[in-house]
PDB file of N, CA and C in Angstrom:
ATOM      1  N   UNK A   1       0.840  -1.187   0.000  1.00  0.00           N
ATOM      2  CA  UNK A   1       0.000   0.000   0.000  1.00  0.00           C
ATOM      3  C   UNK A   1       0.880   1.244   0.000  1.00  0.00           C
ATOM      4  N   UNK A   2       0.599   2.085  -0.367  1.00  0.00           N
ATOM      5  CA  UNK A   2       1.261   3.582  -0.945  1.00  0.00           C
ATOM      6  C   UNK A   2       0.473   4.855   0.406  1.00  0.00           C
ATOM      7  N   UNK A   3       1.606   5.135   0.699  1.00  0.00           N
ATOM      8  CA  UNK A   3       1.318   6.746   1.372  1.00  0.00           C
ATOM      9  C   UNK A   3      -0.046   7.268   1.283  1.00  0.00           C
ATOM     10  N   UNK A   4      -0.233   7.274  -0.407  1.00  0.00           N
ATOM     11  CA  UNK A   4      -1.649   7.946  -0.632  1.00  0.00           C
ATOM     12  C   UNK A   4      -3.199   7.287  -0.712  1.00  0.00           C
ATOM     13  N   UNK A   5      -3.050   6.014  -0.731  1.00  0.00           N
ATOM     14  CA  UNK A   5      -3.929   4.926  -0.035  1.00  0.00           C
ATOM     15  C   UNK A   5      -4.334   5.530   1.184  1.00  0.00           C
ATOM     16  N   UNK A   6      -3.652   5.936   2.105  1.00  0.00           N
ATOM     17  CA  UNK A   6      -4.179   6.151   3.782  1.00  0.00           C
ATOM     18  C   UNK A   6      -4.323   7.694   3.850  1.00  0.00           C
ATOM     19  N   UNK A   7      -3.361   8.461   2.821  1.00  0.00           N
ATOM     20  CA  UNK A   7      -4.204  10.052   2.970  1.00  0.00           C
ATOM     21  C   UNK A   7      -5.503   9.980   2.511  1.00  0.00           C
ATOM     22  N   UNK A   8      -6.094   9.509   1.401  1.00  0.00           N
ATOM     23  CA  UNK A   8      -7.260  10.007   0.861  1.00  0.00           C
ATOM     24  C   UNK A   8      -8.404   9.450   1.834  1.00  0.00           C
ATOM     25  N   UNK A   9      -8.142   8.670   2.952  1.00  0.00           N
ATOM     26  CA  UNK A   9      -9.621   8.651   3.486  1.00  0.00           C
ATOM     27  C   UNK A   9      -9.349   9.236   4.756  1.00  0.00           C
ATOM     28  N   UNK A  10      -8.242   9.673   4.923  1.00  0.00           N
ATOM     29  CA  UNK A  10      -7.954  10.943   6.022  1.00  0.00           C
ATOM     30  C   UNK A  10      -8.561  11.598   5.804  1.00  0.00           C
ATOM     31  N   UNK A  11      -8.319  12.313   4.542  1.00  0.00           N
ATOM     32  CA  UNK A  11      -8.772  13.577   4.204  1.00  0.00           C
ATOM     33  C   UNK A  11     -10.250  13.277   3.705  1.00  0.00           C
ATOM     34  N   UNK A  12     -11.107  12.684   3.414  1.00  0.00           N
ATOM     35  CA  UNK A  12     -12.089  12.227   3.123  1.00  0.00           C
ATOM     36  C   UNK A  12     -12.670  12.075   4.741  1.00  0.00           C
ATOM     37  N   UNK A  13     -12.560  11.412   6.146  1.00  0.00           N
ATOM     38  CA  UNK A  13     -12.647  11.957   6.864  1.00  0.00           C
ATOM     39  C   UNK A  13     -12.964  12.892   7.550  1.00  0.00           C
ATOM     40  N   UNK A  14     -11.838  14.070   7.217  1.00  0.00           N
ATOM     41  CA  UNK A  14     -11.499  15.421   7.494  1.00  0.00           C
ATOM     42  C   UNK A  14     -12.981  16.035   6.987  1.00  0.00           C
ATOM     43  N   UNK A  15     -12.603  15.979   5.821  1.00  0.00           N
ATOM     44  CA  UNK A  15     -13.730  16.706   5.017  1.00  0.00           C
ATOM     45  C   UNK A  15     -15.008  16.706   5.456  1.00  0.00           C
ATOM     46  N   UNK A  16     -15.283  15.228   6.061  1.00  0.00           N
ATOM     47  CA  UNK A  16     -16.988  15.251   6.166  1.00  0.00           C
ATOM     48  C   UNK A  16     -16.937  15.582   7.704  1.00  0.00           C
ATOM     49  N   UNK A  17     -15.640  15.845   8.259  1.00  0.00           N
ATOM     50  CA  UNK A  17     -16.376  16.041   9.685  1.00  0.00           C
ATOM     51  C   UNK A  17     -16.202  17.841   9.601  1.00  0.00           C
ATOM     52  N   UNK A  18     -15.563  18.350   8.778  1.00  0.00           N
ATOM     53  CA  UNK A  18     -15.181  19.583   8.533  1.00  0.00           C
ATOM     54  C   UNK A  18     -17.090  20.121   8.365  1.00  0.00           C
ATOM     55  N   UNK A  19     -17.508  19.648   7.201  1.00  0.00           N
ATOM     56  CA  UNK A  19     -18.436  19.691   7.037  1.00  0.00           C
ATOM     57  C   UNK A  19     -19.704  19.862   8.287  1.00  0.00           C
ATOM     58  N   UNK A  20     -19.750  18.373   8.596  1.00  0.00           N
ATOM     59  CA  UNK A  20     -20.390  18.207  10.210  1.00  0.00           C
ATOM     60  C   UNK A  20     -20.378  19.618  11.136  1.00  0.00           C
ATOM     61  N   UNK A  21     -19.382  20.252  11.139  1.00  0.00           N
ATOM     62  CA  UNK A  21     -19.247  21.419  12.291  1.00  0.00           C
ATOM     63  C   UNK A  21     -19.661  22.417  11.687  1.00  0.00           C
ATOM     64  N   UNK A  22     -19.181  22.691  10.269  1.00  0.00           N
ATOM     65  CA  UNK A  22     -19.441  24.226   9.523  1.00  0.00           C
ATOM     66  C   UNK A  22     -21.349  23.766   9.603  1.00  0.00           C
ATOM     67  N   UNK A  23     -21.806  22.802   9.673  1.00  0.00           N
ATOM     68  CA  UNK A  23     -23.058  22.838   9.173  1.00  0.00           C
ATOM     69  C   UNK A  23     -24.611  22.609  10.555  1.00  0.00           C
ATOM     70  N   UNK A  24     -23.756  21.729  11.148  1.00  0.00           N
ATOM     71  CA  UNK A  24     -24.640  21.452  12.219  1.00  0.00           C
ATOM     72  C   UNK A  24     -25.028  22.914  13.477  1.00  0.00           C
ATOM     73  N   UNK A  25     -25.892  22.565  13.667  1.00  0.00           N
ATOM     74  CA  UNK A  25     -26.359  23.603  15.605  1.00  0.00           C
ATOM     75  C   UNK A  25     -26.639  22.837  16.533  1.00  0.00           C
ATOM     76  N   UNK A  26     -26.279  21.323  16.412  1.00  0.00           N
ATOM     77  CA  UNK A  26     -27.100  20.622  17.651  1.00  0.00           C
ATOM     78  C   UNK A  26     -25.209  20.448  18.007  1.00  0.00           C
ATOM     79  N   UNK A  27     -25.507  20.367  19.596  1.00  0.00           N
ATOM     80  CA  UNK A  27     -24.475  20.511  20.390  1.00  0.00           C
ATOM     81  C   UNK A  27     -23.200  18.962  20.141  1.00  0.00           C
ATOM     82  N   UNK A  28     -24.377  17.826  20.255  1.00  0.00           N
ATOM     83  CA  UNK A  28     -23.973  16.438  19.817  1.00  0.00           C
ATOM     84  C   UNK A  28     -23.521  16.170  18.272  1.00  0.00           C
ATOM     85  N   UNK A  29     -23.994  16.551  17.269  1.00  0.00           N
ATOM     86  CA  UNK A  29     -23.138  16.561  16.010  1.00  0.00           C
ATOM     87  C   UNK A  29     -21.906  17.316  15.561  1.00  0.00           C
ATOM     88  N   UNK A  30     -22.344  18.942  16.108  1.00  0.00           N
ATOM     89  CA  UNK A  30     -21.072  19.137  16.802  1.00  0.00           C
ATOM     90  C   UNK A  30     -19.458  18.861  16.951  1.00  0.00           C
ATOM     91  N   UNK A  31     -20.186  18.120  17.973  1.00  0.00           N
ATOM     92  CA  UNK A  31     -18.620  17.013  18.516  1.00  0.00           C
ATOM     93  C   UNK A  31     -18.250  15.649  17.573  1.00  0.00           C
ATOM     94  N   UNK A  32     -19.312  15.290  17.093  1.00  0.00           N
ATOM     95  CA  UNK A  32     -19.609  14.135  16.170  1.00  0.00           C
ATOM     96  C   UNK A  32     -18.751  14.439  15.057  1.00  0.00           C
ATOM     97  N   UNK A  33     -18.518  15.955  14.706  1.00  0.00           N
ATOM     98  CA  UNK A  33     -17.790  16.329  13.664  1.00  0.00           C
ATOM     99  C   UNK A  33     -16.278  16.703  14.042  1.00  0.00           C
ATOM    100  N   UNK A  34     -16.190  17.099  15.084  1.00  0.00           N
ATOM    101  CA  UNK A  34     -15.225  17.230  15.700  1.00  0.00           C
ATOM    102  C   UNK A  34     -14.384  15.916  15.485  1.00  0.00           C
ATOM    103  N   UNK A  35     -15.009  14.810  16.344  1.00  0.00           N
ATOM    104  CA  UNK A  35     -14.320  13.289  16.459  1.00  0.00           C
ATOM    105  C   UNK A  35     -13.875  12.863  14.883  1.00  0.00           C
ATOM    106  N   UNK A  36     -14.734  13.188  13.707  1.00  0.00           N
ATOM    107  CA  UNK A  36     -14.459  12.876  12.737  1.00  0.00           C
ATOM    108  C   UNK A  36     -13.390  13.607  12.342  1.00  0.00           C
ATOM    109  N   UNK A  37     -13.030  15.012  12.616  1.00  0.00           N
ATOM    110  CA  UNK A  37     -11.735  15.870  12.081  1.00  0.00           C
ATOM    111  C   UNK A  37     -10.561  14.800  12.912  1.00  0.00           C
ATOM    112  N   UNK A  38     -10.850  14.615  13.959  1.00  0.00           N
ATOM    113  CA  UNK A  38      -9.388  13.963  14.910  1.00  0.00           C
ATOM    114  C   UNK A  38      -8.902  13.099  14.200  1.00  0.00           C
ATOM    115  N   UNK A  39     -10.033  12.080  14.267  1.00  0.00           N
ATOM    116  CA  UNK A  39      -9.733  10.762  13.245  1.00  0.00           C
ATOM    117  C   UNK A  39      -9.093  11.051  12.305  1.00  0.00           C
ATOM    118  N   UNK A  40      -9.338  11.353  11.413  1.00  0.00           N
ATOM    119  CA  UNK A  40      -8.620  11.961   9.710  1.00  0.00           C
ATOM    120  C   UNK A  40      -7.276  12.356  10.235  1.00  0.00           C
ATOM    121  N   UNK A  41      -7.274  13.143  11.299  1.00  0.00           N
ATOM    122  CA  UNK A  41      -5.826  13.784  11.331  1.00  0.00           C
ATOM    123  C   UNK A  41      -4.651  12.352  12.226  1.00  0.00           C
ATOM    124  N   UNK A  42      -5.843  11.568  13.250  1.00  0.00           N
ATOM    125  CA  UNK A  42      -5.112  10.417  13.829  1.00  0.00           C
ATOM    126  C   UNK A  42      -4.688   9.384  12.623  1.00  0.00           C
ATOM    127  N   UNK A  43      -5.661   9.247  11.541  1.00  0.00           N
ATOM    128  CA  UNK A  43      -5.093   8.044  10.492  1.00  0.00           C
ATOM    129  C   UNK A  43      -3.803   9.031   9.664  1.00  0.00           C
ATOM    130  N   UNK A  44      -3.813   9.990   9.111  1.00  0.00           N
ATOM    131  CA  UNK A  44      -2.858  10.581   8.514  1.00  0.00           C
ATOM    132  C   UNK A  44      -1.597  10.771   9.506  1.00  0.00           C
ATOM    133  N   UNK A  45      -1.575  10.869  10.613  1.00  0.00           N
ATOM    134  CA  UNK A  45      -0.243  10.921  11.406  1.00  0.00           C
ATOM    135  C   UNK A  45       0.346   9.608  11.594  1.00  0.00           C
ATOM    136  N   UNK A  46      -0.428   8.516  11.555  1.00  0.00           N
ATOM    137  CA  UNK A  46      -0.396   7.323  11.882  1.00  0.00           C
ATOM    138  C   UNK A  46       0.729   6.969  10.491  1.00  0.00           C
ATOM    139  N   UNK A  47      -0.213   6.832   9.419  1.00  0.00           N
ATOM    140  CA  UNK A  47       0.450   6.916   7.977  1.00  0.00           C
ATOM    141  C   UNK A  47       2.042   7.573   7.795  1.00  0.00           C
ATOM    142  N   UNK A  48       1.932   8.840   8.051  1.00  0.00           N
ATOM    143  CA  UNK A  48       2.870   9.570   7.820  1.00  0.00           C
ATOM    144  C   UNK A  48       4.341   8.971   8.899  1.00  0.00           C
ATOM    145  N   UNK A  49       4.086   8.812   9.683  1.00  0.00           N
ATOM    146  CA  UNK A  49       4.826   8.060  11.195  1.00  0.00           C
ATOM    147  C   UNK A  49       5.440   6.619  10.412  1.00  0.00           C
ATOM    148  N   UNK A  50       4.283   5.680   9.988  1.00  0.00           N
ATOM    149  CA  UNK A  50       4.537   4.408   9.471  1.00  0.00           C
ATOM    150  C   UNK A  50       5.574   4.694   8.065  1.00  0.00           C
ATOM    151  N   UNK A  51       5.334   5.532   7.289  1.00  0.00           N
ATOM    152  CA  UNK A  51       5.889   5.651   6.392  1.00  0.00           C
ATOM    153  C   UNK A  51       7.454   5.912   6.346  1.00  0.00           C
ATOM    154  N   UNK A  52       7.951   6.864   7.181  1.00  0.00           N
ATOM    155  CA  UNK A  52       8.852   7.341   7.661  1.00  0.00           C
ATOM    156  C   UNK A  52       9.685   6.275   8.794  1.00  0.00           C
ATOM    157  N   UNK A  53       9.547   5.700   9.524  1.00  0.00           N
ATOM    158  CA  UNK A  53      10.073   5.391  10.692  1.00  0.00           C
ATOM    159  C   UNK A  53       9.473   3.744  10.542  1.00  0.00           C
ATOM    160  N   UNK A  54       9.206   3.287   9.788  1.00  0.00           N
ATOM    161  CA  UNK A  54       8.255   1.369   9.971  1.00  0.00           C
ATOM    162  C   UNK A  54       8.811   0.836  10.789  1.00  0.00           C
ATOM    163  N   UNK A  55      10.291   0.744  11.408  1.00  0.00           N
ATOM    164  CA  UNK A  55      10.810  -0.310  12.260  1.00  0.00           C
ATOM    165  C   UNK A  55      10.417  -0.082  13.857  1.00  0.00           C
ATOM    166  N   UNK A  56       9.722   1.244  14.000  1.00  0.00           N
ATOM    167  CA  UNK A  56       9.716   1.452  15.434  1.00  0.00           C
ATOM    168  C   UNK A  56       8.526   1.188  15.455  1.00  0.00           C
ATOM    169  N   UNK A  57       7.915   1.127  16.417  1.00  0.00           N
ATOM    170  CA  UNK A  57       6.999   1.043  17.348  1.00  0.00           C
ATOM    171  C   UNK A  57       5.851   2.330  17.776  1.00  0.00           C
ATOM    172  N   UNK A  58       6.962   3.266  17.733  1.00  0.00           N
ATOM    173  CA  UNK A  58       6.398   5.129  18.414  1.00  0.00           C
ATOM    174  C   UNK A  58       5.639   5.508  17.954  1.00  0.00           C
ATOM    175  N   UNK A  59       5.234   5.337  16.225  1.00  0.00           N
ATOM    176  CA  UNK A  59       3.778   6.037  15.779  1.00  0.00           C
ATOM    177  C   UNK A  59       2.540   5.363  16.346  1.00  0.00           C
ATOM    178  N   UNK A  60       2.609   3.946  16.304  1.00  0.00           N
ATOM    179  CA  UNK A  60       1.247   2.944  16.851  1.00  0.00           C
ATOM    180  C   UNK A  60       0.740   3.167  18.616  1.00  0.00           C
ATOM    181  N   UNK A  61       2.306   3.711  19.241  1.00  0.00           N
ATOM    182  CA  UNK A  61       1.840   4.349  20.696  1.00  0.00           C
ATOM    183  C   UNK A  61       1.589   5.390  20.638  1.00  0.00           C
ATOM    184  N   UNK A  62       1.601   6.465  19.849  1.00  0.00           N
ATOM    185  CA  UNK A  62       1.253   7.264  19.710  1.00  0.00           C
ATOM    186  C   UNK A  62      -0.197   8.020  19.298  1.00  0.00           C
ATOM    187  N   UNK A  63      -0.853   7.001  18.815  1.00  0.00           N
ATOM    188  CA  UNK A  63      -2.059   6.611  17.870  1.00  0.00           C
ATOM    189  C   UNK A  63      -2.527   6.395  19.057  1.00  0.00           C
ATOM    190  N   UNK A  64      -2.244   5.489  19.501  1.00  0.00           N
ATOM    191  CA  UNK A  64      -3.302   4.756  20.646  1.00  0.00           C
ATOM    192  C   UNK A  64      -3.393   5.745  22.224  1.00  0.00           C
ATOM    193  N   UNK A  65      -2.487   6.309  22.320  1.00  0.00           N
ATOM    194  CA  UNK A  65      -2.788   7.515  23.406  1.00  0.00           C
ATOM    195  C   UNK A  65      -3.225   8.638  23.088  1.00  0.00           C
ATOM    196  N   UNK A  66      -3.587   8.871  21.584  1.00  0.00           N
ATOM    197  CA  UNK A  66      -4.354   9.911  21.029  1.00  0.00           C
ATOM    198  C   UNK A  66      -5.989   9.454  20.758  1.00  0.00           C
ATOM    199  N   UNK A  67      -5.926   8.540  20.961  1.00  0.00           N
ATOM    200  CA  UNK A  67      -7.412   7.813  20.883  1.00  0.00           C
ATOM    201  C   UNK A  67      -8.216   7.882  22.021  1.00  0.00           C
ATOM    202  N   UNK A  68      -6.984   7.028  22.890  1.00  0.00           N
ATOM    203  CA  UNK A  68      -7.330   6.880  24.578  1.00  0.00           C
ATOM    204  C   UNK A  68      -7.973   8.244  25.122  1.00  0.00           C
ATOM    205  N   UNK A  69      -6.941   9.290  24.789  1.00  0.00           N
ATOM    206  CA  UNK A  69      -7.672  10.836  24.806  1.00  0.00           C
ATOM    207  C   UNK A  69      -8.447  11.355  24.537  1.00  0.00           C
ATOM    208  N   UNK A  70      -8.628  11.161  23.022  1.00  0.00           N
ATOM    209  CA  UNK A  70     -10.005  11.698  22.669  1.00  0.00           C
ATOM    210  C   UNK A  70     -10.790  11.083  23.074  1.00  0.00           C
ATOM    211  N   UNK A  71     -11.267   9.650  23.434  1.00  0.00           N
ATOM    212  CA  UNK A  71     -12.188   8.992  24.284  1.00  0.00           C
ATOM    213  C   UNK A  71     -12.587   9.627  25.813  1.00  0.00           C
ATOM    214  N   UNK A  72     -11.573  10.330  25.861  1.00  0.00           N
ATOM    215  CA  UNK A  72     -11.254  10.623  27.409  1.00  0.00           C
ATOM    216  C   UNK A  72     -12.477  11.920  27.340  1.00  0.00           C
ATOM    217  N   UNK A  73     -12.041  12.710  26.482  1.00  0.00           N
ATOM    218  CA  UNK A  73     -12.200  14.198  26.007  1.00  0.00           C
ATOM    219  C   UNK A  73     -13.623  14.298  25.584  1.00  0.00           C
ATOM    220  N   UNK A  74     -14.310  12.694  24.988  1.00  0.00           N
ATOM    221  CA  UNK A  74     -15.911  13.194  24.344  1.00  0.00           C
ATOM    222  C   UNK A  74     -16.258  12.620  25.432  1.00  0.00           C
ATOM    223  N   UNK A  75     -16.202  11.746  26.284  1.00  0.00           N
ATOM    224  CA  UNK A  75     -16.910  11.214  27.115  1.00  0.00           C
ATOM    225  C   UNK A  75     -17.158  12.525  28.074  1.00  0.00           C
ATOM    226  N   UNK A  76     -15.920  13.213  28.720  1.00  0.00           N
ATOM    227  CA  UNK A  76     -16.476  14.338  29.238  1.00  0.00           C
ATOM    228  C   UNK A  76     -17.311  15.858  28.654  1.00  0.00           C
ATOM    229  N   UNK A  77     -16.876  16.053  27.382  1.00  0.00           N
ATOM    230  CA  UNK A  77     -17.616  16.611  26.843  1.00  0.00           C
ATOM    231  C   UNK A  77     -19.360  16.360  26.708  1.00  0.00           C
ATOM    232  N   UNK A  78     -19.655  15.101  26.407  1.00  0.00           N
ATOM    233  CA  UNK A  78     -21.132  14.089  26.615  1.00  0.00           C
ATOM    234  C   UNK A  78     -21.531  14.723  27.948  1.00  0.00           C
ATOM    235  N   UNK A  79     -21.035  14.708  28.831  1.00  0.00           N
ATOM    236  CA  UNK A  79     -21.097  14.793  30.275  1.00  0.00           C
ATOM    237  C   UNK A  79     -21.452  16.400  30.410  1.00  0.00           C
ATOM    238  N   UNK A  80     -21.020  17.132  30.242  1.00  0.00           N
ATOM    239  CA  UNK A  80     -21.282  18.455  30.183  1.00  0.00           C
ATOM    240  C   UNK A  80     -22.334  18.871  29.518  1.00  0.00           C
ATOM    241  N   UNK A  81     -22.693  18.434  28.325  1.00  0.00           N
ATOM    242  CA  UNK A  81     -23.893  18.748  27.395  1.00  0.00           C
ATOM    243  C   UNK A  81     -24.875  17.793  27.906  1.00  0.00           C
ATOM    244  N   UNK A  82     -24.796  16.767  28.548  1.00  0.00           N
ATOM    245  CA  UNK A  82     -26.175  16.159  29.236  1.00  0.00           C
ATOM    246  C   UNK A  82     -26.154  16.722  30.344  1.00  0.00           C
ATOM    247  N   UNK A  83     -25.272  17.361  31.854  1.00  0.00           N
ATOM    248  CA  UNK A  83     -25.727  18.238  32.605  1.00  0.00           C
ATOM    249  C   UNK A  83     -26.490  19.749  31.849  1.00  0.00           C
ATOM    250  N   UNK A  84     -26.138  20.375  30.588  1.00  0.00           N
ATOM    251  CA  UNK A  84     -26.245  21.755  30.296  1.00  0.00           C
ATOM    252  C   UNK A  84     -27.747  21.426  29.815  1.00  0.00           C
ATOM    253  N   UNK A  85     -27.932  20.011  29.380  1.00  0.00           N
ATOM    254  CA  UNK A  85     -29.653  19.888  28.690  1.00  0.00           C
ATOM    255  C   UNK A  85     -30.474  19.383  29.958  1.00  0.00           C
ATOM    256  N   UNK A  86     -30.350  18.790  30.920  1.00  0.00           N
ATOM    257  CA  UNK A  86     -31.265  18.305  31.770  1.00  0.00           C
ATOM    258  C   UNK A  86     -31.313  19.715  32.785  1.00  0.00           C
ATOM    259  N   UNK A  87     -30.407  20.632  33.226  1.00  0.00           N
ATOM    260  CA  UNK A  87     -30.250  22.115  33.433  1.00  0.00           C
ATOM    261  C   UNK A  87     -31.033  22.789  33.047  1.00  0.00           C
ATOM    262  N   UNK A  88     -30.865  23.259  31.723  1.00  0.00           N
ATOM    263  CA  UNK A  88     -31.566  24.578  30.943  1.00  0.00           C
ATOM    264  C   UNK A  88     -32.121  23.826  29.798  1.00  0.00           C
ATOM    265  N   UNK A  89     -32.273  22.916  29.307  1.00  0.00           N
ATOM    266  CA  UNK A  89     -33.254  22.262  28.228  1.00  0.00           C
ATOM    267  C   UNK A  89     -32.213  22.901  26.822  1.00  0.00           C
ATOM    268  N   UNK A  90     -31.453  23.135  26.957  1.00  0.00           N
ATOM    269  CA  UNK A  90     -30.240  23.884  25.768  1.00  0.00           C
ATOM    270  C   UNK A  90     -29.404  22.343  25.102  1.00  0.00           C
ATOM    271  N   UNK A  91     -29.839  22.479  23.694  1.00  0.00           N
ATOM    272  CA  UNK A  91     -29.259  21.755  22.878  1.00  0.00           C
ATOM    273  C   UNK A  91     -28.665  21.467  21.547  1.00  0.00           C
ATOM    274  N   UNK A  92     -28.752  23.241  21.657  1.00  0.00           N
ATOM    275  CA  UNK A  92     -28.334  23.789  20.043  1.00  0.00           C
ATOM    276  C   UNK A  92     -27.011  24.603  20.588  1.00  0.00           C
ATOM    277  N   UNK A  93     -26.546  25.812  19.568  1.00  0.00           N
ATOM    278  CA  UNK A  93     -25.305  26.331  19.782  1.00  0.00           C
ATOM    279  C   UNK A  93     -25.720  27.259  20.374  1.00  0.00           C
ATOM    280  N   UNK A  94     -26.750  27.644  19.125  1.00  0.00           N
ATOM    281  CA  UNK A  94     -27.171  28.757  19.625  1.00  0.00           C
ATOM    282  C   UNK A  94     -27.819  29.422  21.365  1.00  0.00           C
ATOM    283  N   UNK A  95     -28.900  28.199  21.658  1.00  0.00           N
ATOM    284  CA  UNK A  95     -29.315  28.472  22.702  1.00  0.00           C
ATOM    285  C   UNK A  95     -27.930  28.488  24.276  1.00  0.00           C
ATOM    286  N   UNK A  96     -26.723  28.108  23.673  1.00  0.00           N
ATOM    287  CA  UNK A  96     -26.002  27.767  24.852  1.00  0.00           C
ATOM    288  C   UNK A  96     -24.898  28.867  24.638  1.00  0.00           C
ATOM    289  N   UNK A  97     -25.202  29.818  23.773  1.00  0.00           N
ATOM    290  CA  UNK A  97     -24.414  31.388  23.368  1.00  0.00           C
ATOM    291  C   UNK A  97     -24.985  31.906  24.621  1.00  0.00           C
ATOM    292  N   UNK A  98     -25.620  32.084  25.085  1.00  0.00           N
ATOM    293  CA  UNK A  98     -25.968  32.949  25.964  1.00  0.00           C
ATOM    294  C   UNK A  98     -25.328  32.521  27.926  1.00  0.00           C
ATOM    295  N   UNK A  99     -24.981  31.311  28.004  1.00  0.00           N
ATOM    296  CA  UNK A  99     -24.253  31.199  29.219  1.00  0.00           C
ATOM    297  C   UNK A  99     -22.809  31.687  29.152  1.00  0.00           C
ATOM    298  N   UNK A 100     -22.626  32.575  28.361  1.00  0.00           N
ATOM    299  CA  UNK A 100     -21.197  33.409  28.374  1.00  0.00           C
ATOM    300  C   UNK A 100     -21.056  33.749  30.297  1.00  0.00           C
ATOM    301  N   UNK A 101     -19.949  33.725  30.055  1.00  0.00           N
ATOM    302  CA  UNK A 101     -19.716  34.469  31.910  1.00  0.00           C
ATOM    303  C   UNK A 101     -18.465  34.623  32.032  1.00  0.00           C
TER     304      UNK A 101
END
């Protein structure tokens, strides 16, 4: 497999979660688009790492504690937007512009 085998569904990825954020207002797609930008950028670093360096080990730990994280990161994020909706009934962007402080 070739370098550009594993960019194009990075960036294919990228794109639709790029999309996801420029387009959505609900708080949960959102992030949904978010997770999809990470991904794209976690398979393309992954790639780029493997390509460069194959005998080590360091890109695949690297991958996997960037995962572990972002797992870490939506689960609490989830957590915040189900306290902010059972709270104030807020589940768009818009309606949650206004808890500025």
């Amino acid at each position: 497999m070739t370098l550009e085998a594993f960019l194009l569904p990075a960036a294919a990825l990228f794109a639709v979660g790029l999309y996801g954020v420029l387009s959505q207002q609900s708080i949960v797609m959102l992030m949904m688009g978010l997770e999809l930008m990470i991904n794209g950028l976690i398979v393309a670093g992954g790639a780029f790492w493997y390509f460069t360096a194959p005998a080590s080990a360091d890109g695949q730990v690297l991958v996997l504690v960037v995962v572990t994280v972002m797992a870490l990161e939506m689960a609490m994020g989830f957590a915040v937007v189900t306290a902010l909706f059972r709270a104030r009934e807020v589940d768009t962007t818009d309606d949650a512009q206004d808890l500025k402080g």
